[in-house]
Structure formats: structure tokens, C-alpha cells
PDB file of N, CA and C in Angstrom:
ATOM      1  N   UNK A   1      80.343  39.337  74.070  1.00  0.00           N
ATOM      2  CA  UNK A   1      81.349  40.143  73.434  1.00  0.00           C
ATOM      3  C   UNK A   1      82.734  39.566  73.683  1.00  0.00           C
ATOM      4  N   UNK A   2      83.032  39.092  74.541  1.00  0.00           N
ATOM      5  CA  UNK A   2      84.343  38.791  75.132  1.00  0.00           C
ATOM      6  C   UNK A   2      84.702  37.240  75.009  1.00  0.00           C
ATOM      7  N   UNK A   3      83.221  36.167  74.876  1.00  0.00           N
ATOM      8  CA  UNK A   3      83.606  35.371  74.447  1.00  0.00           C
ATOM      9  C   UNK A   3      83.107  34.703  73.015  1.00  0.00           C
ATOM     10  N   UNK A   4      82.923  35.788  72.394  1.00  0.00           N
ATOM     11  CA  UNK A   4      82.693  35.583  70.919  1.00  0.00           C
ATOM     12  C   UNK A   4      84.190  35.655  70.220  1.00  0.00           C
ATOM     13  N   UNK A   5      84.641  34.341  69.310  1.00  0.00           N
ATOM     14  CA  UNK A   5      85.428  34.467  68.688  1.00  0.00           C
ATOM     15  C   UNK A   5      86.027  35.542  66.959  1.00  0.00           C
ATOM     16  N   UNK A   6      84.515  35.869  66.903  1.00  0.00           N
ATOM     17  CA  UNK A   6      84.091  36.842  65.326  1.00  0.00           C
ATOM     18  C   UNK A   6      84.372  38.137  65.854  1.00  0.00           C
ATOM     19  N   UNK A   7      84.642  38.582  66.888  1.00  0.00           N
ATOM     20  CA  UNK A   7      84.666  39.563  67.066  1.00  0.00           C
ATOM     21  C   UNK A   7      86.039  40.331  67.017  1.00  0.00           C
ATOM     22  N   UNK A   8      87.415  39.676  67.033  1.00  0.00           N
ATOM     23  CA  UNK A   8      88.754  40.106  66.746  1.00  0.00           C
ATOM     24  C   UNK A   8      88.788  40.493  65.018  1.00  0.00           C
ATOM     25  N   UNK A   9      87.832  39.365  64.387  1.00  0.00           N
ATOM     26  CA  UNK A   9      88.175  39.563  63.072  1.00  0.00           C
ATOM     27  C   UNK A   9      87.067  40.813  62.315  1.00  0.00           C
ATOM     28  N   UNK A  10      86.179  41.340  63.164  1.00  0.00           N
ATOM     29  CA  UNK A  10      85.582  42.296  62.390  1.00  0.00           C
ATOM     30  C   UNK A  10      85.990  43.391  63.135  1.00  0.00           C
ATOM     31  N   UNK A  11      87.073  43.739  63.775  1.00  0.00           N
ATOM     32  CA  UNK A  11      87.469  44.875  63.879  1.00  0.00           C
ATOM     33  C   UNK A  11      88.804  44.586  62.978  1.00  0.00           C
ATOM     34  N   UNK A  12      89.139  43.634  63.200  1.00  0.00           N
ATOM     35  CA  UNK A  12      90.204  43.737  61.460  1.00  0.00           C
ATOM     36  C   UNK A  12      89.555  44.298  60.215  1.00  0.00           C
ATOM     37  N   UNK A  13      88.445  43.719  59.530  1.00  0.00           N
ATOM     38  CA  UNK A  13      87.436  43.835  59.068  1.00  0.00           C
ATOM     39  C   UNK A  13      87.482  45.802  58.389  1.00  0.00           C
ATOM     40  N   UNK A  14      86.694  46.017  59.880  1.00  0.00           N
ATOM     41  CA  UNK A  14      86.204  47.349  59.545  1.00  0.00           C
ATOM     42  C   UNK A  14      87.547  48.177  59.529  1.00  0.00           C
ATOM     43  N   UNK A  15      88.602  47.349  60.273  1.00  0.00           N
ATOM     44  CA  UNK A  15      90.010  49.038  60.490  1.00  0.00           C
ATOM     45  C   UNK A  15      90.154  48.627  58.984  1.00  0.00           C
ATOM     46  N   UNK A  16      89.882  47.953  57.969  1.00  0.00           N
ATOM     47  CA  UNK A  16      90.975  48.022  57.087  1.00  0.00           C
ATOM     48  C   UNK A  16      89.979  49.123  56.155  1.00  0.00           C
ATOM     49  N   UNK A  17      88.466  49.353  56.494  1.00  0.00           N
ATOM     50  CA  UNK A  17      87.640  49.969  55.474  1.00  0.00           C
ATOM     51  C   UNK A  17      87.756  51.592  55.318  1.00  0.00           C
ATOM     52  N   UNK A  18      88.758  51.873  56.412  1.00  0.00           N
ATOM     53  CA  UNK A  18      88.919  53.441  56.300  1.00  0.00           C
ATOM     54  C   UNK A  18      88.530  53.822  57.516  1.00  0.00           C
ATOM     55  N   UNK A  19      89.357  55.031  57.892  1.00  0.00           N
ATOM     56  CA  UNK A  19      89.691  55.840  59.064  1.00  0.00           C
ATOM     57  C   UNK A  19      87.714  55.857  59.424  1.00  0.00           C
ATOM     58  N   UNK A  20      86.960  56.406  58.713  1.00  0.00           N
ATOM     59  CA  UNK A  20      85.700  56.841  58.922  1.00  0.00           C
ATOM     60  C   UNK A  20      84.713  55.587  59.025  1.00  0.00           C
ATOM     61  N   UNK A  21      84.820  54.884  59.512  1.00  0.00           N
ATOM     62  CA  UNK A  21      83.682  53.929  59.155  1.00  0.00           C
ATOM     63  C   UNK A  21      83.088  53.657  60.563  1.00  0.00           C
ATOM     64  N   UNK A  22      82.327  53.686  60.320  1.00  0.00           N
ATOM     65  CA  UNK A  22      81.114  53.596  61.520  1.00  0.00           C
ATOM     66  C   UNK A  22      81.480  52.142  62.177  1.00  0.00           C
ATOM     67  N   UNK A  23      81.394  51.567  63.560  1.00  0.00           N
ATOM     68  CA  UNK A  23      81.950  50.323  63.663  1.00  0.00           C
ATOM     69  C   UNK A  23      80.839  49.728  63.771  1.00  0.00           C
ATOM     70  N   UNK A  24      79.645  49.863  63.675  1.00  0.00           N
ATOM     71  CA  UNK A  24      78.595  48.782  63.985  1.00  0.00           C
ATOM     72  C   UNK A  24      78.172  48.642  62.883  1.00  0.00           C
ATOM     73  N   UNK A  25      77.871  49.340  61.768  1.00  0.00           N
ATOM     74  CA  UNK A  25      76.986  49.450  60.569  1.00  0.00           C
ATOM     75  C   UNK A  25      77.899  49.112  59.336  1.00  0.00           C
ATOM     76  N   UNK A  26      79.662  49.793  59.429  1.00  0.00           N
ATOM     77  CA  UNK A  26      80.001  49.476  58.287  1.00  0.00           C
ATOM     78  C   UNK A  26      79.976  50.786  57.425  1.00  0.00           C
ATOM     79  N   UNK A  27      78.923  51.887  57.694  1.00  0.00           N
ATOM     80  CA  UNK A  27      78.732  53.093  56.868  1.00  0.00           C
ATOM     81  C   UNK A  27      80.070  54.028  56.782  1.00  0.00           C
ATOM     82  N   UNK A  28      80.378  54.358  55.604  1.00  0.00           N
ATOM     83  CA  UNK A  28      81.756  55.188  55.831  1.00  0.00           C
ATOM     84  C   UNK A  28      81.705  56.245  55.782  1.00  0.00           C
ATOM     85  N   UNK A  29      82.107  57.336  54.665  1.00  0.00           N
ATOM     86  CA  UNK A  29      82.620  58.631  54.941  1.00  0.00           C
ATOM     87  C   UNK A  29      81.501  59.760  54.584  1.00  0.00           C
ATOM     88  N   UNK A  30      80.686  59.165  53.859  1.00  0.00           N
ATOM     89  CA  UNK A  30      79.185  59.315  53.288  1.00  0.00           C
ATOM     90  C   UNK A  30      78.352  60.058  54.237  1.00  0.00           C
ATOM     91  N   UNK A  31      78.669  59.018  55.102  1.00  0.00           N
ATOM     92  CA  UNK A  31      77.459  59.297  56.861  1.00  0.00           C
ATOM     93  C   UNK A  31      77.881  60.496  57.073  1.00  0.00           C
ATOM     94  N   UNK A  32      79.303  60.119  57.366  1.00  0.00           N
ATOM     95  CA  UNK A  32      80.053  61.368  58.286  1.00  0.00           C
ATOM     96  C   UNK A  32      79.321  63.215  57.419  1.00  0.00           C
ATOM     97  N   UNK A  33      79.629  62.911  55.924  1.00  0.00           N
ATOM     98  CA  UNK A  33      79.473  64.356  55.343  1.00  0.00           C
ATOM     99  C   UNK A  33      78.026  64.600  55.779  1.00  0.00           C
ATOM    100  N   UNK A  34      77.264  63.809  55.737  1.00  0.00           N
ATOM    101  CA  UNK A  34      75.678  63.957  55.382  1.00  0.00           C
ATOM    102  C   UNK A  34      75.713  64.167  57.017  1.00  0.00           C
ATOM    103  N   UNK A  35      76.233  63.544  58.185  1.00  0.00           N
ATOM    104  CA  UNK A  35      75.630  63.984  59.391  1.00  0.00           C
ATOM    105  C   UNK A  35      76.849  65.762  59.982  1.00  0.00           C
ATOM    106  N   UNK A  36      77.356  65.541  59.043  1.00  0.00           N
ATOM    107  CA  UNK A  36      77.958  66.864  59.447  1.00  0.00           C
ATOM    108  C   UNK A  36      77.355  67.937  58.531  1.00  0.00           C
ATOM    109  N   UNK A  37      76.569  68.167  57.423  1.00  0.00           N
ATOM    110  CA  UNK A  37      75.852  68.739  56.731  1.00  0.00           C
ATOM    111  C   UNK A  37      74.481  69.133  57.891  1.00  0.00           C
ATOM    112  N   UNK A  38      74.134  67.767  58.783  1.00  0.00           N
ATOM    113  CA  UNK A  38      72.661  68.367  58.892  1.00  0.00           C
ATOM    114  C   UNK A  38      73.091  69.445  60.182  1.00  0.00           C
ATOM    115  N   UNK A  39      74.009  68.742  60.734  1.00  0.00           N
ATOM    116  CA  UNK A  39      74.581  69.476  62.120  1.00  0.00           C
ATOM    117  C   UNK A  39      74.617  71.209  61.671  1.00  0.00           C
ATOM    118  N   UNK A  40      75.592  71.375  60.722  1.00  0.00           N
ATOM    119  CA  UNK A  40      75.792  73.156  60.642  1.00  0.00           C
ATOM    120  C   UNK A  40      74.562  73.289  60.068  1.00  0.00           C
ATOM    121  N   UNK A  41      73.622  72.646  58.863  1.00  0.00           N
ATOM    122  CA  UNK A  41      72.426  73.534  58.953  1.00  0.00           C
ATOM    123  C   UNK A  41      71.304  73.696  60.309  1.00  0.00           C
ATOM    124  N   UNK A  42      71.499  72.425  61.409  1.00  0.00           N
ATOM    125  CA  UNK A  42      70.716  72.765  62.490  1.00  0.00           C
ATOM    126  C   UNK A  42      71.642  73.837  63.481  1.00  0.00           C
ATOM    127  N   UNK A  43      72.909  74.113  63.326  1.00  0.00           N
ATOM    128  CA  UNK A  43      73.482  75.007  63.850  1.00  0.00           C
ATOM    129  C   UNK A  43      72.531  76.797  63.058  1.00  0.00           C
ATOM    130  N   UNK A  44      72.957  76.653  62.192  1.00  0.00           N
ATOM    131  CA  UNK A  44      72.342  77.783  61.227  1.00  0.00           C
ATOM    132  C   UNK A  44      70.774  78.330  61.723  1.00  0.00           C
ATOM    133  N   UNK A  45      69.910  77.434  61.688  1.00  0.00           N
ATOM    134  CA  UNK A  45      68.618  77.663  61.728  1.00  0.00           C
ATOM    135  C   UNK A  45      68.349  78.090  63.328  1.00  0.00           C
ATOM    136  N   UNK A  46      69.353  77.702  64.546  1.00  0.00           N
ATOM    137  CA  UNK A  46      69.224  77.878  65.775  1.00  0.00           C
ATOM    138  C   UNK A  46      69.610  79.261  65.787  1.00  0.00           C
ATOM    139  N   UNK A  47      70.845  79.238  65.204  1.00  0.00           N
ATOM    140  CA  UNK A  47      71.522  81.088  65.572  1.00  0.00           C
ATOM    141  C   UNK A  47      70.412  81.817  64.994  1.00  0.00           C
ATOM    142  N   UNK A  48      69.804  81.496  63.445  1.00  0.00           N
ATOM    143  CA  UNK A  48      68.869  82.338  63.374  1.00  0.00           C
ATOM    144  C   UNK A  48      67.850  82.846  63.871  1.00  0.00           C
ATOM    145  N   UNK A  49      67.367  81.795  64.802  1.00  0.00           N
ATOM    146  CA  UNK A  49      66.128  81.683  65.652  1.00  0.00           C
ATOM    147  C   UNK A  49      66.718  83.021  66.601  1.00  0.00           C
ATOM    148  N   UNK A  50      67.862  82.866  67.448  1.00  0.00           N
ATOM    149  CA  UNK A  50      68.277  83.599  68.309  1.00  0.00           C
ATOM    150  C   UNK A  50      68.735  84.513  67.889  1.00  0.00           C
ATOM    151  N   UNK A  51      69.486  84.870  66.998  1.00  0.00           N
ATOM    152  CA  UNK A  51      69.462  86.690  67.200  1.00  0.00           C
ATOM    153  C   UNK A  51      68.296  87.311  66.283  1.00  0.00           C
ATOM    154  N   UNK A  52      68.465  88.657  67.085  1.00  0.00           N
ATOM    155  CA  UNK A  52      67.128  89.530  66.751  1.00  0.00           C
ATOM    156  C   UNK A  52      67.076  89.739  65.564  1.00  0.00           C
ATOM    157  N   UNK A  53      65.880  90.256  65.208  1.00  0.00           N
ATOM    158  CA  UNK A  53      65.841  90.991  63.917  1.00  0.00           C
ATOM    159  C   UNK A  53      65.486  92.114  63.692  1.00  0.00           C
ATOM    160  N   UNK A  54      65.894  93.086  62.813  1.00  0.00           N
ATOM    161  CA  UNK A  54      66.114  94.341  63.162  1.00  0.00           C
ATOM    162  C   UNK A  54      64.791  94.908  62.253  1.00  0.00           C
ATOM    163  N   UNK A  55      63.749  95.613  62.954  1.00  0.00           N
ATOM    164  CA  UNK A  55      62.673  96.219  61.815  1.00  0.00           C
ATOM    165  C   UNK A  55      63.300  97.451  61.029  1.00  0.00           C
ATOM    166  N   UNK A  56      62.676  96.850  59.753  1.00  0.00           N
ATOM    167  CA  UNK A  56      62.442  97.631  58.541  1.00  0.00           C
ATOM    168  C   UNK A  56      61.746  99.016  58.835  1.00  0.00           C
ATOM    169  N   UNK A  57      62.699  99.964  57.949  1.00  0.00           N
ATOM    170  CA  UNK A  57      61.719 100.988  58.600  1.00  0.00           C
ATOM    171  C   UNK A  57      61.616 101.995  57.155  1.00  0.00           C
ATOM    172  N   UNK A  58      60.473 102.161  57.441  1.00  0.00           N
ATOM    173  CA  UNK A  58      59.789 102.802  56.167  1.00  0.00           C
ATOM    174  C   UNK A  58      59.702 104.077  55.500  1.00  0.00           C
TER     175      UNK A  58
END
């Protein structure tokens, strides 16, 4: 890492591809929505798990 010379120029590289870009892969803002999409629906499906549910009553 430190004595690779390619390595000053692909962080030039990636800063110029946008605030969001993943630094190893290159993936940009895409990732970010799609991994913040799965996050609140695995947020969602947990709270649901945990609070109670109230019986129906007939």
C-alpha cells in the first residue's frame, strides 16, 4: 500500500466520482440507496417482530 505508486492516483480517481462512491469497488450512489432501503426494511420487519400484537376480539 505504501509503496505502491497507483495508489495516490486512484484516490484522485475515485474523489473526483462523487461524494458517495465506495473506495474499493467504484459503486456510487446506487449502493448507498439500495443498502439504505434494505436497512429500514430490516429495521421494519425487527420492530414488527417485537412489539406485541393485540388479539382480535370477537
Amino acid at each position: 500500500m505504501y509503496n505502491n505508486p497507483v495508489a495516490p492516483m486512484a484516490g484522485l480517481t475515485a474523489g473526483g466520482m462523487g461524494s458517495g462512491t465506495l473506495a474499493a469497488t467504484g459503486a456510487g450512489d446506487l449502493f448507498w440507496f439500495a443498502l439504505a432501503a434494505f436497512a429500514m426494511l430490516a429495521l421494519g420487519l425487527a420492530i414488527k417482530r417485537i412489539v406485541p400484537v393485540r388479539a382480535q376480539q370477537n
